[in-house]
C-alpha atoms as a PDB file:
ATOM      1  CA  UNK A   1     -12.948  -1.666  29.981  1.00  0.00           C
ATOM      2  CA  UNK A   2     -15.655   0.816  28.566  1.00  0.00           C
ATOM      3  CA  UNK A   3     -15.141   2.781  31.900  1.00  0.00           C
ATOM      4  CA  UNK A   4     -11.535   3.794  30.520  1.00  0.00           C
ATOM      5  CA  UNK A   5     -14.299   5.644  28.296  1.00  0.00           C
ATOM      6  CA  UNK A   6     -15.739   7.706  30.694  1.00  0.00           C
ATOM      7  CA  UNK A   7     -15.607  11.333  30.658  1.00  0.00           C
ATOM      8  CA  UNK A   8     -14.473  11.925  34.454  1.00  0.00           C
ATOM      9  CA  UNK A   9     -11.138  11.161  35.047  1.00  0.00           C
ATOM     10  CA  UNK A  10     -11.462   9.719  38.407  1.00  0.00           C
ATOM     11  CA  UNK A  11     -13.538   6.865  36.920  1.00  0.00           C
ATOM     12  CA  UNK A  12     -10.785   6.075  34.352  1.00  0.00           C
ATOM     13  CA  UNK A  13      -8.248   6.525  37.266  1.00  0.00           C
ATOM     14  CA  UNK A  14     -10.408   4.225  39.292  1.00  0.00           C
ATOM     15  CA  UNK A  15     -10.815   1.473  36.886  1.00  0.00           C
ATOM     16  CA  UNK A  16      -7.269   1.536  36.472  1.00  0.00           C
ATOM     17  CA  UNK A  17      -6.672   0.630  40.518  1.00  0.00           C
ATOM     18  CA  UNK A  18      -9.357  -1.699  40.015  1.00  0.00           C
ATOM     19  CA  UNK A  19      -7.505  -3.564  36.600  1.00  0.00           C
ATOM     20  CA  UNK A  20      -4.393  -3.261  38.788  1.00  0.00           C
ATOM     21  CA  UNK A  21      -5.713  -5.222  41.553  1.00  0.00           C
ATOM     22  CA  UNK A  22      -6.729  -7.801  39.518  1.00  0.00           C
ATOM     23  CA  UNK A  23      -3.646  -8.071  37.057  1.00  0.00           C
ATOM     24  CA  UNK A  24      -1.697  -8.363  40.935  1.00  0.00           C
ATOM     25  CA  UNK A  25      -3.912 -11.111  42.533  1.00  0.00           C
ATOM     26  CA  UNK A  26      -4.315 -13.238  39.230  1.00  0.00           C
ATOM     27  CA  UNK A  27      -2.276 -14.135  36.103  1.00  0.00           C
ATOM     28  CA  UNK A  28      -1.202 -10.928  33.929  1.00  0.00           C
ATOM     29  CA  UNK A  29      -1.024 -12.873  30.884  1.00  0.00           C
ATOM     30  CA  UNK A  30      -4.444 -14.012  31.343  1.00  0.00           C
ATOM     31  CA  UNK A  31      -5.585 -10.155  31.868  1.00  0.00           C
ATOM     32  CA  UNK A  32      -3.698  -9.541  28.631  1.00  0.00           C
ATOM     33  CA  UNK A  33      -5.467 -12.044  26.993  1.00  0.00           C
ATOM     34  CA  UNK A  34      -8.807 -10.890  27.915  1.00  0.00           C
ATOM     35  CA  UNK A  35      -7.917  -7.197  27.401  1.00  0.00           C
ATOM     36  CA  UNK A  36      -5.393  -7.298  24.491  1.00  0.00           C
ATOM     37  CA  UNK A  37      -8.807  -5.996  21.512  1.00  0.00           C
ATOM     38  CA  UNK A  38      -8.985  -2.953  23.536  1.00  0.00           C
ATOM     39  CA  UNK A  39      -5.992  -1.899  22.240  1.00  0.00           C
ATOM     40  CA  UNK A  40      -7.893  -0.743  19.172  1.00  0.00           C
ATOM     41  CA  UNK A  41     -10.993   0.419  20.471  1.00  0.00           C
ATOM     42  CA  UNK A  42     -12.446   3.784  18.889  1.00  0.00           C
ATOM     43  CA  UNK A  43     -11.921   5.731  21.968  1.00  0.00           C
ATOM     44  CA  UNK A  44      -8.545   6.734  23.102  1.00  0.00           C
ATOM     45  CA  UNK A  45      -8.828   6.988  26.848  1.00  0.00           C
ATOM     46  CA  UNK A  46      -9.473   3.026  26.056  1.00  0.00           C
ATOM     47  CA  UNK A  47      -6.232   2.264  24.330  1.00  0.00           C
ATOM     48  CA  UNK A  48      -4.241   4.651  27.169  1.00  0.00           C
ATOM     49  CA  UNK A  49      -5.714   2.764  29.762  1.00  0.00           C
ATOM     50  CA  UNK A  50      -4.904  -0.406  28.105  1.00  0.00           C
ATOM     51  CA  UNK A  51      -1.640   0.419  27.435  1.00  0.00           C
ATOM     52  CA  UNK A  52      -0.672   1.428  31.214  1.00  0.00           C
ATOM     53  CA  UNK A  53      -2.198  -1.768  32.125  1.00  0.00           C
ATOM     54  CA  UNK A  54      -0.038  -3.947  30.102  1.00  0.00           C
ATOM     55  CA  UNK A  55       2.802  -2.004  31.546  1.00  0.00           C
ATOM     56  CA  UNK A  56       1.665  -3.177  34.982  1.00  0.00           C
ATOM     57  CA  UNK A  57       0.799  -6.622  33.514  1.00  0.00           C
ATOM     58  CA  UNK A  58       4.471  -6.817  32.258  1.00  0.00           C
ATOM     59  CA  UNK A  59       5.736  -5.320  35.561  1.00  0.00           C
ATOM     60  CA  UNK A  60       3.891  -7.632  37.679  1.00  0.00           C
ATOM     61  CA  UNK A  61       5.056 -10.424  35.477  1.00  0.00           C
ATOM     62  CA  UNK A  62       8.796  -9.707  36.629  1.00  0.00           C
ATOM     63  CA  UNK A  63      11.246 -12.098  34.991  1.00  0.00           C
ATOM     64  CA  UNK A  64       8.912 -14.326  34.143  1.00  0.00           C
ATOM     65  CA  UNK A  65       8.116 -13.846  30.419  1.00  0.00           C
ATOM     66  CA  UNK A  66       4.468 -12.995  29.646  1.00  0.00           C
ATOM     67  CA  UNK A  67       3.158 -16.609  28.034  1.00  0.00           C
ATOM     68  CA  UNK A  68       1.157 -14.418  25.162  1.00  0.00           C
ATOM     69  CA  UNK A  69       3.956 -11.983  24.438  1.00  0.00           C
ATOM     70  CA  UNK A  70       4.182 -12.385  20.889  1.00  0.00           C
ATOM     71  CA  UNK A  71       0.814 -11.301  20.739  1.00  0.00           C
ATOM     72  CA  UNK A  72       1.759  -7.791  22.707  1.00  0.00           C
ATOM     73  CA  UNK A  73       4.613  -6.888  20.687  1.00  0.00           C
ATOM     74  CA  UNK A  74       1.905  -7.625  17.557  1.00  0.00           C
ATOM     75  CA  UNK A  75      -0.345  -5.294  18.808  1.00  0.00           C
ATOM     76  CA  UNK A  76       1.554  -2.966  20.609  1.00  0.00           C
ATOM     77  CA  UNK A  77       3.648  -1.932  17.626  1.00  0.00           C
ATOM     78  CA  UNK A  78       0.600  -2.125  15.167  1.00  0.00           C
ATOM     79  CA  UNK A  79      -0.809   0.416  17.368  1.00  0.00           C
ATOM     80  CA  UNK A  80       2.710   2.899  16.976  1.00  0.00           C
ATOM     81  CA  UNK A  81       1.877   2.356  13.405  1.00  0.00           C
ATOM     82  CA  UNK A  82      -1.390   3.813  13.169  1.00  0.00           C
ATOM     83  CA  UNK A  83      -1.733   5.617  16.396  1.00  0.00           C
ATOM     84  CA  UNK A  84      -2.072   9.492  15.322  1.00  0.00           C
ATOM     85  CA  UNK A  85      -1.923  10.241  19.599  1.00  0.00           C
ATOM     86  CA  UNK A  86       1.661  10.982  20.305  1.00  0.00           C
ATOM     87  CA  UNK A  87       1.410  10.075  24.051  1.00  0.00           C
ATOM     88  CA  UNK A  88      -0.159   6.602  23.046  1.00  0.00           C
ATOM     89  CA  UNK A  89       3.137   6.234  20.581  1.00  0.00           C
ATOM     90  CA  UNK A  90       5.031   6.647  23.934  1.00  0.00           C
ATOM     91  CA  UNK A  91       3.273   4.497  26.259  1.00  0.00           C
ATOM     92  CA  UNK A  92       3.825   1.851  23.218  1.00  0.00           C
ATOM     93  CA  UNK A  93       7.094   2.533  23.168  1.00  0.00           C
ATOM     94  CA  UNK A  94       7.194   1.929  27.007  1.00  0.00           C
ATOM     95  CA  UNK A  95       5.780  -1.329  26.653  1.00  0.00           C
ATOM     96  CA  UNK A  96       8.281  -2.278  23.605  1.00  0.00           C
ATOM     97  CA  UNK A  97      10.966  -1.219  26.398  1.00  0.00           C
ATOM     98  CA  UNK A  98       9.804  -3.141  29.165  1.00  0.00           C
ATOM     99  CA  UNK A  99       9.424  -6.142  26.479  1.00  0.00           C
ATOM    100  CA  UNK A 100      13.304  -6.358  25.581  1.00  0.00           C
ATOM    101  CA  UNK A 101      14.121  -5.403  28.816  1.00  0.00           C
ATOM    102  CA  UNK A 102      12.264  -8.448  31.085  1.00  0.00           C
ATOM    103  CA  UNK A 103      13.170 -10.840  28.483  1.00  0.00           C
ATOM    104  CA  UNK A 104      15.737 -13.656  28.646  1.00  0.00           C
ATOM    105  CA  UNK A 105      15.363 -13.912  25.038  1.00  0.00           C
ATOM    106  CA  UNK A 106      16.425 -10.318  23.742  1.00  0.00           C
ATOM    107  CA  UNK A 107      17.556 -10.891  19.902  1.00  0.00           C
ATOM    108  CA  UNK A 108      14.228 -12.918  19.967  1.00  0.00           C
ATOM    109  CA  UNK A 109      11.943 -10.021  21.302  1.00  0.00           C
ATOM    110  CA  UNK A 110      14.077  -7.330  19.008  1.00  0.00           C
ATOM    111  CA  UNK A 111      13.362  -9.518  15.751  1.00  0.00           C
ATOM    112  CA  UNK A 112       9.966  -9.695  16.592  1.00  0.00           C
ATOM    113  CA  UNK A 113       9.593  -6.161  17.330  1.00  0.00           C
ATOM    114  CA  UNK A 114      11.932  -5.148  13.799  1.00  0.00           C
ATOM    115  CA  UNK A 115       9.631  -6.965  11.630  1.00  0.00           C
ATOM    116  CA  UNK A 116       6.360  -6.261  13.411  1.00  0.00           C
ATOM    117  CA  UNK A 117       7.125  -2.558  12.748  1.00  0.00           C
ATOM    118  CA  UNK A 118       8.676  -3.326   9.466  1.00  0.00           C
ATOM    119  CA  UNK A 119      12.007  -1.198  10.352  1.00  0.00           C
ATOM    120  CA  UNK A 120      13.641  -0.043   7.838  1.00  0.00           C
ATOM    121  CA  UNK A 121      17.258   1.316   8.661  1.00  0.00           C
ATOM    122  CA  UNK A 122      17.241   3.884   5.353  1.00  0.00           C
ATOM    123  CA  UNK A 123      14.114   5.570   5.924  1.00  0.00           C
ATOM    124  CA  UNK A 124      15.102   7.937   9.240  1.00  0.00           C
ATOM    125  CA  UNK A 125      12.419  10.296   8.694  1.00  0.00           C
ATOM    126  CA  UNK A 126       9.365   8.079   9.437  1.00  0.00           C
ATOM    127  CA  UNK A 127       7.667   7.448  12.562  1.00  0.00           C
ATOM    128  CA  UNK A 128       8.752   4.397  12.615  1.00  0.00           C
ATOM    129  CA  UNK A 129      12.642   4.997  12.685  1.00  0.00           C
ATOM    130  CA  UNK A 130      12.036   7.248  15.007  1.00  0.00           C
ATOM    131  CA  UNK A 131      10.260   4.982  17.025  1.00  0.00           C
ATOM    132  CA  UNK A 132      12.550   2.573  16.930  1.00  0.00           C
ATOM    133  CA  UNK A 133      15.549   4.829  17.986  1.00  0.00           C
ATOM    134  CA  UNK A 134      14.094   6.031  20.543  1.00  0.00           C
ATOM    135  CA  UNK A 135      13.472   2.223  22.289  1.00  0.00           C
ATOM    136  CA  UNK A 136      16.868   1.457  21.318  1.00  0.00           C
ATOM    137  CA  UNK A 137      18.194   4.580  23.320  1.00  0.00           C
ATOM    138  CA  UNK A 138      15.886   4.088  25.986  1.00  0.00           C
ATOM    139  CA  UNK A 139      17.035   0.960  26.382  1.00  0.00           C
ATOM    140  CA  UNK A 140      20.830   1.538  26.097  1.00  0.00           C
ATOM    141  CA  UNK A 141      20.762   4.278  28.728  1.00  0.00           C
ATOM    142  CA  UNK A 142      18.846   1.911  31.061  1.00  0.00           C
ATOM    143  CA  UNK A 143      15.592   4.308  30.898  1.00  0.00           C
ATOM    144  CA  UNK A 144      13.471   1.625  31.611  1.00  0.00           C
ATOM    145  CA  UNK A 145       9.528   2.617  32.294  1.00  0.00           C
ATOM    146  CA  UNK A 146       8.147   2.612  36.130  1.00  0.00           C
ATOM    147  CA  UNK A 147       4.170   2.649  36.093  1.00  0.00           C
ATOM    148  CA  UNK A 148       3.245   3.343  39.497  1.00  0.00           C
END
């Protein structure tokens, strides 16, 4: 993971083909598991590349709900709470998206997600209202995330 570090973008791009092939010829919940720390590691090209990766992990997953998702929407939505990168807020938000949207369990996932951000429906200035809305309306007009 420290290569998502690196200061040449076609070694970040490279480890992420590499991550890919693995999440693809394994178990993505058992990359998640082994990856899911990075998500607050100091450097930020860390936590992008992370993020994209559970995207893929997600993706690859298909219907079949990730075994450790409670554990992504925990971390994923503590990281839209103290991320200060606004792309790293969306790719979060992706992930929150694909979350509702590959589960069988929706009101489950959306609870989990509403308390893990702490929502709160009267405060629609802060970031995490906004957040919110904006995977709600994703979701409603079917904008669901495609990692490719």
């Amino acid at each position: 993971m420290e290569k998502l570090s690196d200061t040449k973008q076609v070694v970040r791009d490279v480890t992420l083909d590499c991550c890919t092939i693995i999440i693809q010829k394994f178990k993505p919940a058992q990359f998640v598991n082994q990856t899911i720390n990075a998500l607050q590691h100091a450097n930020w090209h860390v936590r992008e590349g992370i993020l994209i990766l559970f995207a893929r992990s997600q993706l690859e997953s298909g219907q079949q709900e990730l075994q450790n998702l409670n554990r992504l929407l925990e971390e994923v939505c503590f990281a839209i709470k103290v991320e200060d990168k606004p792309s790293l807020v969306q790719l979060s938000i992706d992930n929150l998206v694909l979350a509702l949207h590959q589960t069988s369990d929706k009101d489950r996932v959306n609870e989990k997600i509403e308390k893990e951000l702490e929502y709160n429906l009267d405060d629609e200035e802060s970031k995490i209202t906004q957040a919110y809305d904006s995977l709600i309306a994703r979701l409603d007009a079917s904008l669901i995330p495609f990692i490719n």
